[in-house]
PDB file of N, CA and C in Angstrom:
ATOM      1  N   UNK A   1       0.848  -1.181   0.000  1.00  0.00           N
ATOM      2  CA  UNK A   1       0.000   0.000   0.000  1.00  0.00           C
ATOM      3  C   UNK A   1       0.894   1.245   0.000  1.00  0.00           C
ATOM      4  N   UNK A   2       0.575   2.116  -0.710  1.00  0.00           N
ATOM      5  CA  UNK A   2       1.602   3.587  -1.329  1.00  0.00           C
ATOM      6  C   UNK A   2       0.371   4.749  -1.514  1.00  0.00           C
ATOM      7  N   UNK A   3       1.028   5.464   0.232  1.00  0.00           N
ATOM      8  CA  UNK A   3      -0.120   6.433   0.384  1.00  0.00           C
ATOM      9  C   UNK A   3      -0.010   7.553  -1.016  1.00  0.00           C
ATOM     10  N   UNK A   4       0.690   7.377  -1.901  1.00  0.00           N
ATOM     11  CA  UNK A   4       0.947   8.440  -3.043  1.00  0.00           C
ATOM     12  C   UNK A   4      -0.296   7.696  -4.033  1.00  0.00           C
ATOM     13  N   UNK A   5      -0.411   6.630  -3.959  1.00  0.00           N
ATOM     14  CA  UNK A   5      -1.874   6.006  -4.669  1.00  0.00           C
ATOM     15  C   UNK A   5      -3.025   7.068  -4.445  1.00  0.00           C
ATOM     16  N   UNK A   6      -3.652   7.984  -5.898  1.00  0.00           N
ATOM     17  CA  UNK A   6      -4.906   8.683  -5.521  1.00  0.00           C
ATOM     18  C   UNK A   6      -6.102   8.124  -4.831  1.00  0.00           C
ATOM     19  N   UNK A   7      -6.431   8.950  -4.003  1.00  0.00           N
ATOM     20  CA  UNK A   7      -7.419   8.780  -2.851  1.00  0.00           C
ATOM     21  C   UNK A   7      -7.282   8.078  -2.356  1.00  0.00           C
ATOM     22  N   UNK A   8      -5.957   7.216  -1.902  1.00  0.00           N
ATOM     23  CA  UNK A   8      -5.943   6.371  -0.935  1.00  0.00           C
ATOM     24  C   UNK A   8      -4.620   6.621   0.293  1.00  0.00           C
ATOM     25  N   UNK A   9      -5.188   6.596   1.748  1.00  0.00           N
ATOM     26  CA  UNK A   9      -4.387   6.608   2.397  1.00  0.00           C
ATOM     27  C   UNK A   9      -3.957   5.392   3.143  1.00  0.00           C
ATOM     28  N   UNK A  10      -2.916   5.219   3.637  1.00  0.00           N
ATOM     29  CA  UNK A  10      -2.389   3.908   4.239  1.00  0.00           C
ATOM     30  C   UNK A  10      -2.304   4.287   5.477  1.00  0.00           C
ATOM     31  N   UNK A  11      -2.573   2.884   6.381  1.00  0.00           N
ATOM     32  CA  UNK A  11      -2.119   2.683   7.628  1.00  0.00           C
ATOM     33  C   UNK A  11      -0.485   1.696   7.854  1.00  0.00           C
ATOM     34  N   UNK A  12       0.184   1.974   8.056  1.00  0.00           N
ATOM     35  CA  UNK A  12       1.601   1.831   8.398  1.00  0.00           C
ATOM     36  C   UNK A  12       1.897   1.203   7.088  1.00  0.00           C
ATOM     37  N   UNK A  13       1.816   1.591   5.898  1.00  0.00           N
ATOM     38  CA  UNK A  13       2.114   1.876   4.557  1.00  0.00           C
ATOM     39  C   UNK A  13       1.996  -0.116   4.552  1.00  0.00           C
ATOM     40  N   UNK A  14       1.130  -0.350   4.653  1.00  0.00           N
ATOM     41  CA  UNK A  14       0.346  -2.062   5.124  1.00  0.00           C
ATOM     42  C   UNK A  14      -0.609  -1.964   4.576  1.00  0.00           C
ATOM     43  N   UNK A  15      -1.864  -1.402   5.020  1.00  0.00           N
ATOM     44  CA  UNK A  15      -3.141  -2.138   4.238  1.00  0.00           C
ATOM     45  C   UNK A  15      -4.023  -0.790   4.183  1.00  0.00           C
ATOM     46  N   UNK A  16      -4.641  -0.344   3.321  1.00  0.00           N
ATOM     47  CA  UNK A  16      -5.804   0.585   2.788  1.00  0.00           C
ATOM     48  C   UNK A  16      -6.933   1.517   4.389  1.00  0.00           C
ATOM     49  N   UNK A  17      -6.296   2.410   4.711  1.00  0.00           N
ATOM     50  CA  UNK A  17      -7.246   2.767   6.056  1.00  0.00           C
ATOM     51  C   UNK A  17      -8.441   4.292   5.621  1.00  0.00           C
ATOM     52  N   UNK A  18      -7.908   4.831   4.309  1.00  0.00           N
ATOM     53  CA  UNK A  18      -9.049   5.588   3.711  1.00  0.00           C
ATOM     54  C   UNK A  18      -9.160   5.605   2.509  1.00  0.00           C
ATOM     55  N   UNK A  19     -10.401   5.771   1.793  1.00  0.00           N
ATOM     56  CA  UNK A  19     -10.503   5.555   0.099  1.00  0.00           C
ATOM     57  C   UNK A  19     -11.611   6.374  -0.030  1.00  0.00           C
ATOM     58  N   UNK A  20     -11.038   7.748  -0.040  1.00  0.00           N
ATOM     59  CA  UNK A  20     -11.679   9.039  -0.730  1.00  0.00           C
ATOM     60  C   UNK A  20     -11.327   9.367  -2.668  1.00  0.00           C
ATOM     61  N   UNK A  21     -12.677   8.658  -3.163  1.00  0.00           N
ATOM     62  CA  UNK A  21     -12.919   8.569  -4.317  1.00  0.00           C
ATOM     63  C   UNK A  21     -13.938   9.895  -5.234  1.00  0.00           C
ATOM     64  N   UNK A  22     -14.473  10.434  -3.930  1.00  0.00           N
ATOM     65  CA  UNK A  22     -15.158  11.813  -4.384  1.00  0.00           C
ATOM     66  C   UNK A  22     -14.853  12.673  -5.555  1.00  0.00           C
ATOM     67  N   UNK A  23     -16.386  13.020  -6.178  1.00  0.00           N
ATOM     68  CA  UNK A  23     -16.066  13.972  -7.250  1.00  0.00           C
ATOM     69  C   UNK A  23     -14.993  13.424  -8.406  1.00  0.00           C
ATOM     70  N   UNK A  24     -15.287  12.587  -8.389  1.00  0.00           N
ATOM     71  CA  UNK A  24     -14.445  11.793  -9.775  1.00  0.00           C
ATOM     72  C   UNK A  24     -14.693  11.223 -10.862  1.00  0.00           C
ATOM     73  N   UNK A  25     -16.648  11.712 -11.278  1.00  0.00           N
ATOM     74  CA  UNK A  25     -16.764  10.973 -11.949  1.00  0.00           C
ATOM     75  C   UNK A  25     -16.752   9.571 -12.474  1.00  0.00           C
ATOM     76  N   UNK A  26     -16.626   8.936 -11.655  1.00  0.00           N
ATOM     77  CA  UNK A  26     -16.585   7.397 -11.726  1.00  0.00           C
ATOM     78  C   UNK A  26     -17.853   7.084 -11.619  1.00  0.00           C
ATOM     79  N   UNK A  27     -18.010   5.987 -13.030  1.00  0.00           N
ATOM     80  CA  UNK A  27     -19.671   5.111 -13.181  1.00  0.00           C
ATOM     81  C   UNK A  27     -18.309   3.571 -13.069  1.00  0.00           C
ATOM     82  N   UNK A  28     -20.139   2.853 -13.128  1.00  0.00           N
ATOM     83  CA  UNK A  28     -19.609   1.084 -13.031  1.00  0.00           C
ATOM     84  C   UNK A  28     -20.179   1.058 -11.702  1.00  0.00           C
ATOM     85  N   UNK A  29     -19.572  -0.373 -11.172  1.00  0.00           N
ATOM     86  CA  UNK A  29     -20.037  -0.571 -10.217  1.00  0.00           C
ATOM     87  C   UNK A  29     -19.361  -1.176  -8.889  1.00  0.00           C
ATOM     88  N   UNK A  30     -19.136  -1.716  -7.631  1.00  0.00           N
ATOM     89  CA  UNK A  30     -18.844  -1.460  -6.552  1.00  0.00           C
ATOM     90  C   UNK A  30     -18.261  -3.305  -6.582  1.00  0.00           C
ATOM     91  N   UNK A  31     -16.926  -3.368  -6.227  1.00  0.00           N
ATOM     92  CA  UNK A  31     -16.620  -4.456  -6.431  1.00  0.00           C
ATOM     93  C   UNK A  31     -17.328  -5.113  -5.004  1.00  0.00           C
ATOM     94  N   UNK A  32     -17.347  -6.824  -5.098  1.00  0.00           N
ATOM     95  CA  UNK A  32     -17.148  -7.476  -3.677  1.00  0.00           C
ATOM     96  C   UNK A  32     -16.104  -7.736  -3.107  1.00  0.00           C
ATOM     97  N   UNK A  33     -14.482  -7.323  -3.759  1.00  0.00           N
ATOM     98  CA  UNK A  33     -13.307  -7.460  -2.914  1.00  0.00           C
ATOM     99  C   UNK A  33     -13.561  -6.185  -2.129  1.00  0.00           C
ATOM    100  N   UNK A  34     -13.890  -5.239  -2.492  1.00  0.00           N
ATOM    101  CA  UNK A  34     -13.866  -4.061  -1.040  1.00  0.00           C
ATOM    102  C   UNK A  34     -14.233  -4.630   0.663  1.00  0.00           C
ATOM    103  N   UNK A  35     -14.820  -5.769   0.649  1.00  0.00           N
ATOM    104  CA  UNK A  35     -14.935  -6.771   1.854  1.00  0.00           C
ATOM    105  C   UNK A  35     -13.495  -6.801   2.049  1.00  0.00           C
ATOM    106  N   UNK A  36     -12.553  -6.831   1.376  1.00  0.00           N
ATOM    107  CA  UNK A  36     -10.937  -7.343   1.681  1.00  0.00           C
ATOM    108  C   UNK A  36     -10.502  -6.324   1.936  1.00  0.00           C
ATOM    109  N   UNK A  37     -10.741  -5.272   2.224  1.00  0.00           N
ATOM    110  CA  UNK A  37     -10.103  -3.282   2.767  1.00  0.00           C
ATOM    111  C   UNK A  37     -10.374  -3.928   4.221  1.00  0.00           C
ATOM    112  N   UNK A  38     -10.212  -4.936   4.971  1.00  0.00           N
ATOM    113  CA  UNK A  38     -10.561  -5.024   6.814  1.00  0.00           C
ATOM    114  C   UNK A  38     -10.198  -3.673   7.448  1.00  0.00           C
ATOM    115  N   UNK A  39      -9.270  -3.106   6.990  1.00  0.00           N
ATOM    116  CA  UNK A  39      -8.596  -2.027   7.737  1.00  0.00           C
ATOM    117  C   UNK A  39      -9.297  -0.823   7.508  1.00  0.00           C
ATOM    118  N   UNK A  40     -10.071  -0.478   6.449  1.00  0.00           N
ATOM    119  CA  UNK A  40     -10.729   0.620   6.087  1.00  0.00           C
ATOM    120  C   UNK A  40     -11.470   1.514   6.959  1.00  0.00           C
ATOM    121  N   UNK A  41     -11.239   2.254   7.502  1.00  0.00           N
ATOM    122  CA  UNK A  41     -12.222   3.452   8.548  1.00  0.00           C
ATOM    123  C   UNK A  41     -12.965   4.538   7.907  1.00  0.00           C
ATOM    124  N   UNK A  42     -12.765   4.909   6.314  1.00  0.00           N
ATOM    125  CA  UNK A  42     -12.873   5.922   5.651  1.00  0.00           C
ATOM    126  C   UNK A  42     -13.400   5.239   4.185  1.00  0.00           C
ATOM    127  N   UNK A  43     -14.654   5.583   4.490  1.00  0.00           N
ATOM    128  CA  UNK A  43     -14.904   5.532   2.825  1.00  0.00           C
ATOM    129  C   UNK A  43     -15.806   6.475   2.362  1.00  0.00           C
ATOM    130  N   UNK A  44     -15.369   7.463   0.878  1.00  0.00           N
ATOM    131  CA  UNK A  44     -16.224   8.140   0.199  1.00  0.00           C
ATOM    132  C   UNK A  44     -16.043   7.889  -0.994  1.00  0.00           C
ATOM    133  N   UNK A  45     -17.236   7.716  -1.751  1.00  0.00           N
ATOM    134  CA  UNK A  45     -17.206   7.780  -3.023  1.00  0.00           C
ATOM    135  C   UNK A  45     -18.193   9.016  -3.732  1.00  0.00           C
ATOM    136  N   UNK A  46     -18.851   9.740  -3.024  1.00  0.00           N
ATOM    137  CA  UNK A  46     -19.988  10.699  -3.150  1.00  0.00           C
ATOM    138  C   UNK A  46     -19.298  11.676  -4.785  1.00  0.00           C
ATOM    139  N   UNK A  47     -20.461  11.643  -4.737  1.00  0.00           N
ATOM    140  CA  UNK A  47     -20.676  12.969  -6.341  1.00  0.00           C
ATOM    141  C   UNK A  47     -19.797  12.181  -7.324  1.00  0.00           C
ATOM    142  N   UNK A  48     -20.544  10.471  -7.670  1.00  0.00           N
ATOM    143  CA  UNK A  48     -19.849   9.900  -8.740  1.00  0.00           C
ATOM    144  C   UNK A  48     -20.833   9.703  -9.495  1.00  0.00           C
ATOM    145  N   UNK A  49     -21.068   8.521 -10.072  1.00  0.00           N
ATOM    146  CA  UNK A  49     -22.004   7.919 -10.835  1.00  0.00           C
ATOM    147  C   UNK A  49     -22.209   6.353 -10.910  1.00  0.00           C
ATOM    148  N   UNK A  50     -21.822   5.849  -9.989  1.00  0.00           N
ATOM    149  CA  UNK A  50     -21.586   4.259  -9.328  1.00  0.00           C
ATOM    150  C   UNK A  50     -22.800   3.852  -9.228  1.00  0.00           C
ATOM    151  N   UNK A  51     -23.531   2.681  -9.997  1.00  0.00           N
ATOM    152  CA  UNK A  51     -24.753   1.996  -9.513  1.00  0.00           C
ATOM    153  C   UNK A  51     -24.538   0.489  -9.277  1.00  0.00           C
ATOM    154  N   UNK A  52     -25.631  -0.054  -9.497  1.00  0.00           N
ATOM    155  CA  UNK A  52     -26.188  -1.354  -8.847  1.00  0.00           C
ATOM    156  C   UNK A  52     -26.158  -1.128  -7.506  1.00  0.00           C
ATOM    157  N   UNK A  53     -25.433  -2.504  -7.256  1.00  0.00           N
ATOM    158  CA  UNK A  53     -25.505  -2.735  -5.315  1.00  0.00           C
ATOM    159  C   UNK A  53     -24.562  -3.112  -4.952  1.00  0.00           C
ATOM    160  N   UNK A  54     -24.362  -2.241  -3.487  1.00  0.00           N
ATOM    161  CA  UNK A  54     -23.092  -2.095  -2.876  1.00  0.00           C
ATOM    162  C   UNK A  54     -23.175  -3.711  -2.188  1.00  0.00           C
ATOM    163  N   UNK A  55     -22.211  -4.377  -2.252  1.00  0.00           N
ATOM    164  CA  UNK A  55     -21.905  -5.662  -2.196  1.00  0.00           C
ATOM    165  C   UNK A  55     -22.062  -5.656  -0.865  1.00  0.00           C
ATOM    166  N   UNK A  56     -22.712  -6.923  -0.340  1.00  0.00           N
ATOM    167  CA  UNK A  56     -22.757  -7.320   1.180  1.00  0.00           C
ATOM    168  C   UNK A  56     -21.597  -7.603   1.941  1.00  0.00           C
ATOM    169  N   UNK A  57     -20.546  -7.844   1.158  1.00  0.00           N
ATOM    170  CA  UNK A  57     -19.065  -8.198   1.726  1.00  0.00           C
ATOM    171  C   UNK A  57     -19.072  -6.593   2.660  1.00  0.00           C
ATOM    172  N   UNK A  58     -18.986  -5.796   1.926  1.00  0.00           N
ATOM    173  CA  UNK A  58     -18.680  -4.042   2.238  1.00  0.00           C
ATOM    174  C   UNK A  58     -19.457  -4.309   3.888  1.00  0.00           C
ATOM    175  N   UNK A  59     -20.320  -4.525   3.841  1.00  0.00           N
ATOM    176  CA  UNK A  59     -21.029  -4.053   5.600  1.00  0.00           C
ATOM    177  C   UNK A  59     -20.759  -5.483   6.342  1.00  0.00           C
ATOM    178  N   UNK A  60     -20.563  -6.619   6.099  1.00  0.00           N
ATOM    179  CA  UNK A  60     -20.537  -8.010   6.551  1.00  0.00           C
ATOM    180  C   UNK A  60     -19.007  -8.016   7.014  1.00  0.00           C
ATOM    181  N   UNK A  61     -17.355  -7.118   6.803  1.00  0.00           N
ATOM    182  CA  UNK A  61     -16.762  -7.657   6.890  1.00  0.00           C
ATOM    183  C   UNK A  61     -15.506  -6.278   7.253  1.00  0.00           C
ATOM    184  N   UNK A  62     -16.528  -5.219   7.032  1.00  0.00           N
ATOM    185  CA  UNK A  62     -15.326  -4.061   7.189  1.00  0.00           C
ATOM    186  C   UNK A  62     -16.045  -3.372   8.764  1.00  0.00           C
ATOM    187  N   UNK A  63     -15.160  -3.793   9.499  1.00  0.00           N
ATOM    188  CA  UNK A  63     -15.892  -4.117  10.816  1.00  0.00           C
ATOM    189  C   UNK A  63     -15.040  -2.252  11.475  1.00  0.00           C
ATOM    190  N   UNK A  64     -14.333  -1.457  10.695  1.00  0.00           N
ATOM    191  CA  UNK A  64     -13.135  -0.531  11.229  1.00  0.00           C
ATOM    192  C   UNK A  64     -14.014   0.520  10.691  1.00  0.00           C
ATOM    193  N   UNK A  65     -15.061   0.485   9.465  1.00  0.00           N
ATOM    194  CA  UNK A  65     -15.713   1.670   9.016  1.00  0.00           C
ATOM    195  C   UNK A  65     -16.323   2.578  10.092  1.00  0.00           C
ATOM    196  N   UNK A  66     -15.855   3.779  10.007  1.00  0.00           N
ATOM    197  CA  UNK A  66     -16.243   4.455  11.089  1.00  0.00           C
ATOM    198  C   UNK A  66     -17.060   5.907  10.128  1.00  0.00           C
ATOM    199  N   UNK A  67     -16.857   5.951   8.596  1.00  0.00           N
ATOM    200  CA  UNK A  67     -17.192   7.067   7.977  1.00  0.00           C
ATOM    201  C   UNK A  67     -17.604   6.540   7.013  1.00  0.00           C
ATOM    202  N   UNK A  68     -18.700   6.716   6.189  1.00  0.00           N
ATOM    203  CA  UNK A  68     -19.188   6.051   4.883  1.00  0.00           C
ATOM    204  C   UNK A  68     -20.011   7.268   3.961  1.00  0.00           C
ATOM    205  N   UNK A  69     -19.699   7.823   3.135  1.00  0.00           N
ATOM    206  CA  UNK A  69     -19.995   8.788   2.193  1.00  0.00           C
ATOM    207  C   UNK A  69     -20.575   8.032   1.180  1.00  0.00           C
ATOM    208  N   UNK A  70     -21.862   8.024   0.519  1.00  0.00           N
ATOM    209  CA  UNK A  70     -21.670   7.125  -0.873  1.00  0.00           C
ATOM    210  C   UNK A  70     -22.805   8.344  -1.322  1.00  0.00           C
ATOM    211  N   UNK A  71     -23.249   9.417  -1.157  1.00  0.00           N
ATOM    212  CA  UNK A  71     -24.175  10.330  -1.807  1.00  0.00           C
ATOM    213  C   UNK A  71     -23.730  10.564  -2.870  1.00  0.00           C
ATOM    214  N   UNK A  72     -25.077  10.978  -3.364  1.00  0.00           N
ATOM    215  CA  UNK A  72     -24.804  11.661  -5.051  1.00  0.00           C
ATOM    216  C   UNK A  72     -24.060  10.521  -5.883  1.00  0.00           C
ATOM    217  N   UNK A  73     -24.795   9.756  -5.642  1.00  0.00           N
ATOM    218  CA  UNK A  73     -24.572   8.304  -6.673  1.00  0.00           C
ATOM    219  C   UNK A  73     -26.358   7.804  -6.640  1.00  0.00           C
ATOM    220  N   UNK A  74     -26.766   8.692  -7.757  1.00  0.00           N
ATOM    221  CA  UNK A  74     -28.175   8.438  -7.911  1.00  0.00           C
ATOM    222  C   UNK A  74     -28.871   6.905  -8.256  1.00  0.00           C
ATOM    223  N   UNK A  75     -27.745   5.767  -8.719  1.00  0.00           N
ATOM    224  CA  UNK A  75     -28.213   4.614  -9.251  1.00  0.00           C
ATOM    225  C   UNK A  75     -27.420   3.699  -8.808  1.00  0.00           C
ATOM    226  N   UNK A  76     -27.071   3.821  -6.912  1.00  0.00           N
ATOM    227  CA  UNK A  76     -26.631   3.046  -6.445  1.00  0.00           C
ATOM    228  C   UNK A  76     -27.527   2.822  -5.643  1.00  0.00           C
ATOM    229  N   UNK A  77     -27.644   1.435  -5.643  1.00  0.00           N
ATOM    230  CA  UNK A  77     -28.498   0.984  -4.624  1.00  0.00           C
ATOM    231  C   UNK A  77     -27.935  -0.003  -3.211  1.00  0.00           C
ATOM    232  N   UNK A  78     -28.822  -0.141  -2.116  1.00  0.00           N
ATOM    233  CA  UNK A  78     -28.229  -0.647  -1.247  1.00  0.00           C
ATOM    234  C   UNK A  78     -28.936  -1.731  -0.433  1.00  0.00           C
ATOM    235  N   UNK A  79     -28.737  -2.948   0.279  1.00  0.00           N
ATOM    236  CA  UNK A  79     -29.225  -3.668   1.259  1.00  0.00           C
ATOM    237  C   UNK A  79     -28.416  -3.178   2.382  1.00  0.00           C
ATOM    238  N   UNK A  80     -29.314  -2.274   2.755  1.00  0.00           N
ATOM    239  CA  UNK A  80     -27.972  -1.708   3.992  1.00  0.00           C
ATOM    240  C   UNK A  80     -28.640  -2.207   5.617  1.00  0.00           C
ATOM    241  N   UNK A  81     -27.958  -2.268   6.126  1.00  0.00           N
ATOM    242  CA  UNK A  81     -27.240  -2.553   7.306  1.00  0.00           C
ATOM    243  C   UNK A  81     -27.911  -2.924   8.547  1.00  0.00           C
ATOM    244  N   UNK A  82     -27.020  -3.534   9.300  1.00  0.00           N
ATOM    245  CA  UNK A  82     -27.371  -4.486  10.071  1.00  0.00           C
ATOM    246  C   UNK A  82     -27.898  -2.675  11.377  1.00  0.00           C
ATOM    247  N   UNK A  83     -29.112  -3.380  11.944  1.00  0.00           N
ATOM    248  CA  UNK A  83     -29.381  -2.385  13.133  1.00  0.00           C
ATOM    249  C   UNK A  83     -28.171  -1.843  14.065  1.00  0.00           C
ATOM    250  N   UNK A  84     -27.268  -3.004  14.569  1.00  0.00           N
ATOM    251  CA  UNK A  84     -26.026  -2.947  14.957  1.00  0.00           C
ATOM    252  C   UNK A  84     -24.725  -1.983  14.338  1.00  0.00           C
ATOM    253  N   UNK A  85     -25.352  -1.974  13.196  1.00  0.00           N
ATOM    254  CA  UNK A  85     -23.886  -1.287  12.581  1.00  0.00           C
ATOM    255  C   UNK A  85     -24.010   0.220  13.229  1.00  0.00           C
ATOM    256  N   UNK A  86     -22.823   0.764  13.382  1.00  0.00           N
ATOM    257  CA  UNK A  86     -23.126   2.369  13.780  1.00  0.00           C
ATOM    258  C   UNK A  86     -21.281   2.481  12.731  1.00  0.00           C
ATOM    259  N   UNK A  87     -21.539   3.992  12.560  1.00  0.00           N
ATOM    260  CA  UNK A  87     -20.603   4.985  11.881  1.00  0.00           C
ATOM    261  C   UNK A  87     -20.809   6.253  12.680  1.00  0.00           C
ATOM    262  N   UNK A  88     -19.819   6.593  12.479  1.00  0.00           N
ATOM    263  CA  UNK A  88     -19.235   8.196  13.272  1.00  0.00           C
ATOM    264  C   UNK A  88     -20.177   9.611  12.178  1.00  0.00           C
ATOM    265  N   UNK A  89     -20.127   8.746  10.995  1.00  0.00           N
ATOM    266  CA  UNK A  89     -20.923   9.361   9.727  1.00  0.00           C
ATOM    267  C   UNK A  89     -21.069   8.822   8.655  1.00  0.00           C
ATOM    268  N   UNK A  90     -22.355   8.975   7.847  1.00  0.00           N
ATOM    269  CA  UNK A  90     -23.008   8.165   7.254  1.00  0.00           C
ATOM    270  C   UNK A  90     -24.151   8.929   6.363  1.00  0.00           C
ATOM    271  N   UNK A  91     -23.592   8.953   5.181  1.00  0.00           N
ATOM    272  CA  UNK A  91     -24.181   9.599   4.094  1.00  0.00           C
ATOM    273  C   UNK A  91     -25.074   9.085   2.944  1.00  0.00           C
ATOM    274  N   UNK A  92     -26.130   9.286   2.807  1.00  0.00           N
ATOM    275  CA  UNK A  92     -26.727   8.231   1.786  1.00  0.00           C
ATOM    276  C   UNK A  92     -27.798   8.849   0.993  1.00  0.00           C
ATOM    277  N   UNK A  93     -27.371  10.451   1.209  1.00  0.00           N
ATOM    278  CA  UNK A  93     -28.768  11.098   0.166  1.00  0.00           C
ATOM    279  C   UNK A  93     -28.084  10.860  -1.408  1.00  0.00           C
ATOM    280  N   UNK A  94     -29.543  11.340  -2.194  1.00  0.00           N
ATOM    281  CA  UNK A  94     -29.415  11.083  -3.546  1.00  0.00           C
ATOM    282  C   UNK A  94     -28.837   9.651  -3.853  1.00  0.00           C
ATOM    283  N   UNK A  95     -29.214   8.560  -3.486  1.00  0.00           N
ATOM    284  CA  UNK A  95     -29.109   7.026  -3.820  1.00  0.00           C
ATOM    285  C   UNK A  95     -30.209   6.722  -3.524  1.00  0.00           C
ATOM    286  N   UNK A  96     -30.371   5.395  -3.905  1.00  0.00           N
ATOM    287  CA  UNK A  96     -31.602   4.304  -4.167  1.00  0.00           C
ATOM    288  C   UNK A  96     -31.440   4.059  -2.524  1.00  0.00           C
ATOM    289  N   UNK A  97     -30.870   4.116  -1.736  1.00  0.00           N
ATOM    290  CA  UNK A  97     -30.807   3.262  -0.603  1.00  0.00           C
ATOM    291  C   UNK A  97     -31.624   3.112   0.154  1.00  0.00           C
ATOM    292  N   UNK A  98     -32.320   2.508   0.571  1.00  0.00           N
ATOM    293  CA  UNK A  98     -33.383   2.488   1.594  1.00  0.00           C
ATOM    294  C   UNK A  98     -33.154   1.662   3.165  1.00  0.00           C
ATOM    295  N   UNK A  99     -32.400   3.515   3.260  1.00  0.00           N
ATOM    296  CA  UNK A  99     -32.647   3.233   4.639  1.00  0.00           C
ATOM    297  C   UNK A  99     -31.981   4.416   4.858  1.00  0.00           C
ATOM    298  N   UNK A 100     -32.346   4.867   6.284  1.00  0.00           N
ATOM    299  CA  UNK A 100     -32.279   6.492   7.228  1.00  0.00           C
ATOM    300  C   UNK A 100     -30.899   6.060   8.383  1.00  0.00           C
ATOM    301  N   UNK A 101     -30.798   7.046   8.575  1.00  0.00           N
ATOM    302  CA  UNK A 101     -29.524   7.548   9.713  1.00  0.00           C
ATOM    303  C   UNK A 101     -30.317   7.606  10.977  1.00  0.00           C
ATOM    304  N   UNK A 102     -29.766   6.792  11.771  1.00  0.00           N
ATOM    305  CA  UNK A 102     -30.327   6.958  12.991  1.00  0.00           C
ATOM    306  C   UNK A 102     -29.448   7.993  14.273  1.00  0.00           C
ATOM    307  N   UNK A 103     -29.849   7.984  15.172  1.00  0.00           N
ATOM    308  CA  UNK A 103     -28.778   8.651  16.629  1.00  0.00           C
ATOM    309  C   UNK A 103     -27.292   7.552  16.466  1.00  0.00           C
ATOM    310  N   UNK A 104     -26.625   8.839  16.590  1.00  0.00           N
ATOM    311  CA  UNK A 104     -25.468   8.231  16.721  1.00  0.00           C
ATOM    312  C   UNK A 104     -24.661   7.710  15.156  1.00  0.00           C
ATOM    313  N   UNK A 105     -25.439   8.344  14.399  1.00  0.00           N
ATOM    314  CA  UNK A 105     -24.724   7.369  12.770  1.00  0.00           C
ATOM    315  C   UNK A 105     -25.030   6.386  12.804  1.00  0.00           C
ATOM    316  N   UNK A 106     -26.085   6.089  13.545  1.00  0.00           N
ATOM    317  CA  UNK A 106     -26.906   4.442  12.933  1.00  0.00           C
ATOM    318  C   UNK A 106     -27.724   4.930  12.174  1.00  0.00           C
ATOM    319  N   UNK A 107     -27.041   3.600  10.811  1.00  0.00           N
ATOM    320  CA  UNK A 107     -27.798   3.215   9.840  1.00  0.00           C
ATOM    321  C   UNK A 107     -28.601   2.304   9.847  1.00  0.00           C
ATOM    322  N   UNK A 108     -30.520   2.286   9.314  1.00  0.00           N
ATOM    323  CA  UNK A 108     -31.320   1.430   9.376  1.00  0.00           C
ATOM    324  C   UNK A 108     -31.841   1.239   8.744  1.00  0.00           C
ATOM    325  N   UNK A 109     -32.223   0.284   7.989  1.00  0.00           N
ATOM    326  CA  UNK A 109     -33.446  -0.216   7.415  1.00  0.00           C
ATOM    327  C   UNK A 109     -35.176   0.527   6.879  1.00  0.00           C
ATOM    328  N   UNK A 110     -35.712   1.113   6.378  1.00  0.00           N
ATOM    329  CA  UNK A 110     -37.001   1.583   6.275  1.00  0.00           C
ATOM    330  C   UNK A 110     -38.183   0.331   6.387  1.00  0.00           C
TER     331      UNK A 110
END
């Protein structure tokens, strides 16, 4: 991992700890290796163009996410998250996602 890699910062130049992808224009769609970022605390991808569905690996396995940005990705959709999950922050306007921010950066279900 080579924090000089765009939008990505490293934790002890070892494994992926933020992946600020914002404003980049990026379409396609959301791999299921992002389950393999364990270390990840930071994720934005907001003001892209990313659809389908954010892979269940992503909330099933990145247990360090403490920030999750994915707004302004109008044709991403989501099975989001376990009642349990909480984030420090948690962004999800302008997407398909269905589901609200609760107290505390809990994310839930509608």
């Amino acid at each position: 991992c080579l924090d000089s890699w765009y939008g990505i910062t490293c934790k002890d130049n070892q494994t992926v700890a933020k992946l600020d992808l914002s404003l980049n224009n990026i379409s396609g769609t959301l791999p299921n290796s992002l389950g393999n970022l364990t270390s990840l605390s930071f994720f934005n991808i907001s003001s892209n163009n990313f659809g389908g569905m954010v892979p269940l690996a992503f909330y099933n396995d990145l247990h360090n996410l403490a920030t999750i940005d994915i707004s302004q990705n109008p044709n991403l959709d989501c099975v989001l998250i376990s009642p349990n999950a909480s984030f420090n922050y948690c962004s999800i306007a302008y997407t398909k996602c269905g589901c609200r921010v609760g107290p505390n950066g809990i994310c839930y279900t509608l």
